[in-house]
PDB file of N, CA and C in Angstrom:
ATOM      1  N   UNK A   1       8.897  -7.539   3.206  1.00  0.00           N
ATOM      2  CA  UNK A   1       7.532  -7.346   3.595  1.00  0.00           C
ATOM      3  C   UNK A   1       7.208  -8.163   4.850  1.00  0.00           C
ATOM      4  N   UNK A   2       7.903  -9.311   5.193  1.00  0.00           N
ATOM      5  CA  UNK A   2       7.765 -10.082   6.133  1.00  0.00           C
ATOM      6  C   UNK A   2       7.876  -9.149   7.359  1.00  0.00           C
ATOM      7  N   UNK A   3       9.012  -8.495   7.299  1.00  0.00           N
ATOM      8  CA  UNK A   3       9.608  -7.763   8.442  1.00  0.00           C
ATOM      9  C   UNK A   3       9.368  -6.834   8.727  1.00  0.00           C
ATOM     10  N   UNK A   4       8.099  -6.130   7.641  1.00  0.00           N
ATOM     11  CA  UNK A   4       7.547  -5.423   8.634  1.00  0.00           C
ATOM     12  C   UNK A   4       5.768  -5.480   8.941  1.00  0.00           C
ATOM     13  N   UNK A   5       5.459  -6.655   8.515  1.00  0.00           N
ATOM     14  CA  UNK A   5       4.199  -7.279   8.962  1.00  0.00           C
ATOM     15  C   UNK A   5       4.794  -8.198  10.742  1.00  0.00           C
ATOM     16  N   UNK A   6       5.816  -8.795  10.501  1.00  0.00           N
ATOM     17  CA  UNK A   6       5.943  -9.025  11.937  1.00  0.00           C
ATOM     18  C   UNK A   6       6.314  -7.982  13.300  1.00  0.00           C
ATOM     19  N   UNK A   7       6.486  -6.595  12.412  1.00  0.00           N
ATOM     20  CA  UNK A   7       6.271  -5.441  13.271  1.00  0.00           C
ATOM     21  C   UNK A   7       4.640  -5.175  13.811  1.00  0.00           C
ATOM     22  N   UNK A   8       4.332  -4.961  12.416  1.00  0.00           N
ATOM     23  CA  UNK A   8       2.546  -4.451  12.889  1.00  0.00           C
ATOM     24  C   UNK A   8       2.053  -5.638  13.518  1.00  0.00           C
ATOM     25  N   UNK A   9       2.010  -6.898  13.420  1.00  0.00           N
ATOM     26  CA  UNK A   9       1.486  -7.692  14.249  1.00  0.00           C
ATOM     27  C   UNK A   9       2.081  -7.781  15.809  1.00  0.00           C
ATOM     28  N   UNK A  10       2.780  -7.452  16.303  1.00  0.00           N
ATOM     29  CA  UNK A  10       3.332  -6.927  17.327  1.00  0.00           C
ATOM     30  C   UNK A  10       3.028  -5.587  18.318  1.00  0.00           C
ATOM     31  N   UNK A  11       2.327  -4.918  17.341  1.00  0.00           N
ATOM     32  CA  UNK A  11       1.980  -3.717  17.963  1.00  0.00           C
ATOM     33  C   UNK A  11       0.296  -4.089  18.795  1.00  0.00           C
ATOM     34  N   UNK A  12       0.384  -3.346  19.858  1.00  0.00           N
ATOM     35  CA  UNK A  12      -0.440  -3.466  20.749  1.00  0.00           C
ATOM     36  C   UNK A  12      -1.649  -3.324  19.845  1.00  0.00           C
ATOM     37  N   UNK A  13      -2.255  -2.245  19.389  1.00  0.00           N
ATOM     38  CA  UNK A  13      -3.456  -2.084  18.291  1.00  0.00           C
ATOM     39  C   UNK A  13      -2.529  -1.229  17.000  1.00  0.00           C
ATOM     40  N   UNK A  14      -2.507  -1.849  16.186  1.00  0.00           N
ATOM     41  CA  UNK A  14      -1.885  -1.761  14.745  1.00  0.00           C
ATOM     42  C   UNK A  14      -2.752  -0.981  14.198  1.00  0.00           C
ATOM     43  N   UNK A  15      -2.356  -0.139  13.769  1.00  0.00           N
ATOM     44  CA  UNK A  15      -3.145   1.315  13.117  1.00  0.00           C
ATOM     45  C   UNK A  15      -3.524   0.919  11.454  1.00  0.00           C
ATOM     46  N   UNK A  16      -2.572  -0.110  11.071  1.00  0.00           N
ATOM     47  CA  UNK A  16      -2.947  -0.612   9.680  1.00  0.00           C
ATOM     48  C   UNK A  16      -3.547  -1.914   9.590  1.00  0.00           C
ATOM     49  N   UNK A  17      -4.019  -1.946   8.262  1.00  0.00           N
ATOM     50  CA  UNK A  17      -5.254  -3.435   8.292  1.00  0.00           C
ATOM     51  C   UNK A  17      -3.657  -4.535   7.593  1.00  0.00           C
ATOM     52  N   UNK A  18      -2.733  -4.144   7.451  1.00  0.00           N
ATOM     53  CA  UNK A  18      -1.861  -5.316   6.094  1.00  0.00           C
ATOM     54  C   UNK A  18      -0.902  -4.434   4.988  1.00  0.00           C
ATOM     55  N   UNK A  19      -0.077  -4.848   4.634  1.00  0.00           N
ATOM     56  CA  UNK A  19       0.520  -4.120   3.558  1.00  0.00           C
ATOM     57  C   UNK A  19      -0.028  -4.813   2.289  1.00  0.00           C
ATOM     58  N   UNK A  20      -0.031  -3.509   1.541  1.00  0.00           N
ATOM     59  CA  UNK A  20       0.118  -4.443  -0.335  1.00  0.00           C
ATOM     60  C   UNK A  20       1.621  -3.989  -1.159  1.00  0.00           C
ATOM     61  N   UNK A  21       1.923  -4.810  -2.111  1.00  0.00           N
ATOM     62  CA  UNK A  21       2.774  -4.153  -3.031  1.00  0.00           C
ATOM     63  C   UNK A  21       2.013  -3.545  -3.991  1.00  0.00           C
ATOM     64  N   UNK A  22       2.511  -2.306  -4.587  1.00  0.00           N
ATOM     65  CA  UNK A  22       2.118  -2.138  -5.625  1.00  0.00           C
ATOM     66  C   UNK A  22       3.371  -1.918  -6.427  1.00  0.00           C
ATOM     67  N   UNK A  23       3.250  -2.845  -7.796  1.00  0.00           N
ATOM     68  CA  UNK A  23       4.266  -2.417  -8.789  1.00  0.00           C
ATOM     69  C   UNK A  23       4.075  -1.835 -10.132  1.00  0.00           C
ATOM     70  N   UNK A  24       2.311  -1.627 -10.323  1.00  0.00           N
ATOM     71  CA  UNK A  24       2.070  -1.291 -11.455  1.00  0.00           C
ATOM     72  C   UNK A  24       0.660  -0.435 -11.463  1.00  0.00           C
ATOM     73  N   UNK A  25       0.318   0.058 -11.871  1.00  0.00           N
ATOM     74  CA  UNK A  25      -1.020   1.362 -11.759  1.00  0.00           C
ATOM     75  C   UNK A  25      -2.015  -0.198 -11.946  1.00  0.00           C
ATOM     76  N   UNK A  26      -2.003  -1.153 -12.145  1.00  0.00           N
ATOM     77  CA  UNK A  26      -3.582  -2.120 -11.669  1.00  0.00           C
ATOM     78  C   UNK A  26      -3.364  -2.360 -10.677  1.00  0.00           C
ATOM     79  N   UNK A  27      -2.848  -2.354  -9.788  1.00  0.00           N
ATOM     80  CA  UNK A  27      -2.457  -3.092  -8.075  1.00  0.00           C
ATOM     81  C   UNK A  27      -2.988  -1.627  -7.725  1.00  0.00           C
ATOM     82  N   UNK A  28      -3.111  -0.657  -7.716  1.00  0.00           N
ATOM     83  CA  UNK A  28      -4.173   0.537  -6.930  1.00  0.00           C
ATOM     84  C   UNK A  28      -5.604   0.058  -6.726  1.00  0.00           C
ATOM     85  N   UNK A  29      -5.706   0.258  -5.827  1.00  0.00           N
ATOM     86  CA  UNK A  29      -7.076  -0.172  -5.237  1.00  0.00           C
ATOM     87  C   UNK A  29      -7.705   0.979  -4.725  1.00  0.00           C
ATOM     88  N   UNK A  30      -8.626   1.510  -5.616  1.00  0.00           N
ATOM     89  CA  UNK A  30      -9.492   2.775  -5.336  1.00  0.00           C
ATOM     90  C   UNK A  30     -10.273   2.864  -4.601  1.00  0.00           C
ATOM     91  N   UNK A  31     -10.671   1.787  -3.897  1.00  0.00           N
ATOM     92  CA  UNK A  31     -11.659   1.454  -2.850  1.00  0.00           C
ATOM     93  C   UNK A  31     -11.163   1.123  -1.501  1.00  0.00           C
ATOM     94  N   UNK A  32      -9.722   0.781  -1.317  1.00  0.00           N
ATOM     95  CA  UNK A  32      -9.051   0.449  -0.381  1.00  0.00           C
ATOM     96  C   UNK A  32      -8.217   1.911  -0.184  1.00  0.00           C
ATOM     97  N   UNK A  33      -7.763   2.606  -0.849  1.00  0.00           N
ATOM     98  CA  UNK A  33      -6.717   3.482  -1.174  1.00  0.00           C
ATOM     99  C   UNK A  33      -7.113   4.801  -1.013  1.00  0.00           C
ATOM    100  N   UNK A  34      -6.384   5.592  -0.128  1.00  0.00           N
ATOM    101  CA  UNK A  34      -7.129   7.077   0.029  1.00  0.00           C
ATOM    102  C   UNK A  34      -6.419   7.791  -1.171  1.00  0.00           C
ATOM    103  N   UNK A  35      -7.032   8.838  -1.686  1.00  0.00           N
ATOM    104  CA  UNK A  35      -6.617   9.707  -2.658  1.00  0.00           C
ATOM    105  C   UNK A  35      -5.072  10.210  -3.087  1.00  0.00           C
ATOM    106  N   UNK A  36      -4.729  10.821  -1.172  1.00  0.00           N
ATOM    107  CA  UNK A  36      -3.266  10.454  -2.048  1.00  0.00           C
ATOM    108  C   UNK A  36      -2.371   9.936  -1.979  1.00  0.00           C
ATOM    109  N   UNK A  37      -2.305   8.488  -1.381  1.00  0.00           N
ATOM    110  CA  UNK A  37      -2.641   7.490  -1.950  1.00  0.00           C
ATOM    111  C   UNK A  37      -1.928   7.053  -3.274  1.00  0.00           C
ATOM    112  N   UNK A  38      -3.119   7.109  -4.136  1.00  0.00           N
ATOM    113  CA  UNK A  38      -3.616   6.852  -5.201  1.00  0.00           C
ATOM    114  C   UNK A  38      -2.661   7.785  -6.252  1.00  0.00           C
ATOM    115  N   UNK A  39      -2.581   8.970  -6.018  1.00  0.00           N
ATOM    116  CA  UNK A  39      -2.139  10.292  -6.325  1.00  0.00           C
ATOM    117  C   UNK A  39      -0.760   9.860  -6.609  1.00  0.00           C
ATOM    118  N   UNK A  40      -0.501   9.485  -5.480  1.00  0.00           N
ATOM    119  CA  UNK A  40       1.678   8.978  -5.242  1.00  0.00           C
ATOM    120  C   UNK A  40       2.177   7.779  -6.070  1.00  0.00           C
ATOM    121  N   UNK A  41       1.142   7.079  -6.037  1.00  0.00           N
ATOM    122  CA  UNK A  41       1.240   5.601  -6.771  1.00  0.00           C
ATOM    123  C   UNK A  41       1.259   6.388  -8.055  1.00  0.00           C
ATOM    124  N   UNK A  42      -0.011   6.832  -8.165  1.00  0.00           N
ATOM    125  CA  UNK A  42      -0.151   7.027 -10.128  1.00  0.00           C
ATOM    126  C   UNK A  42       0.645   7.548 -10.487  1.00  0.00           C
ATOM    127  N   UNK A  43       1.585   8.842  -9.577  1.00  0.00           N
ATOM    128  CA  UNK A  43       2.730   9.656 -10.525  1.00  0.00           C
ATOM    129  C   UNK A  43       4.059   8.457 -10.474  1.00  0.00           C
ATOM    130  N   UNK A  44       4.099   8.020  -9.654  1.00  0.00           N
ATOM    131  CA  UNK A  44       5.459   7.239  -9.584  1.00  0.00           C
ATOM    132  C   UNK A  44       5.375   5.854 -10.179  1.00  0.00           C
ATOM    133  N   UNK A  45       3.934   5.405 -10.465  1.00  0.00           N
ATOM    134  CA  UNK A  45       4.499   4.295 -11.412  1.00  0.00           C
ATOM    135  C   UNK A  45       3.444   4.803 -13.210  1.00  0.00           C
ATOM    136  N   UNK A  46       3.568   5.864 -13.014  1.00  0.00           N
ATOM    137  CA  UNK A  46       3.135   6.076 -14.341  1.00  0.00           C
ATOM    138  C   UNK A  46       3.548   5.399 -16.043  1.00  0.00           C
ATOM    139  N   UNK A  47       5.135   4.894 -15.836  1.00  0.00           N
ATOM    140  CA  UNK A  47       5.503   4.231 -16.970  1.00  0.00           C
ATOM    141  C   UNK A  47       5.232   2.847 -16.876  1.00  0.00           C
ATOM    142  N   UNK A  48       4.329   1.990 -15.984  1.00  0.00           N
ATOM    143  CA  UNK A  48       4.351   0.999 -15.740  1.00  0.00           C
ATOM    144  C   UNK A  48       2.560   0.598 -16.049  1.00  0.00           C
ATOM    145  N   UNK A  49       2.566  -0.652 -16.826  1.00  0.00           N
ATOM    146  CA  UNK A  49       1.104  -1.583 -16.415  1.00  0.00           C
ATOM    147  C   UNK A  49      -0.071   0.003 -15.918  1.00  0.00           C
TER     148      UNK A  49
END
């Protein structure tokens, strides 16, 4: 994650605000998170938290 936050901070205007991990359906952030998003997370960590 380091390596590629010292990418986006490098970029002239960085199109993203930061990375998050997510490893479990509570780390989705419905308010931060566009739909799909949200959508990709929920099917792929569906057996998880």
């Amino acid at each position: 994650m380091a390596r590629m936050e010292r990418h986006r901070l490098a970029e002239a205007e960085p199109e993203l605000d930061g990375f998050l991990v997510a490893r479990t359906r509570s780390d989705i952030d419905a308010e931060r998170m566009p739909g799909f998003v949200q959508d990709y997370l929920g099917a792929i960590l569906k057996d998880q938290g």
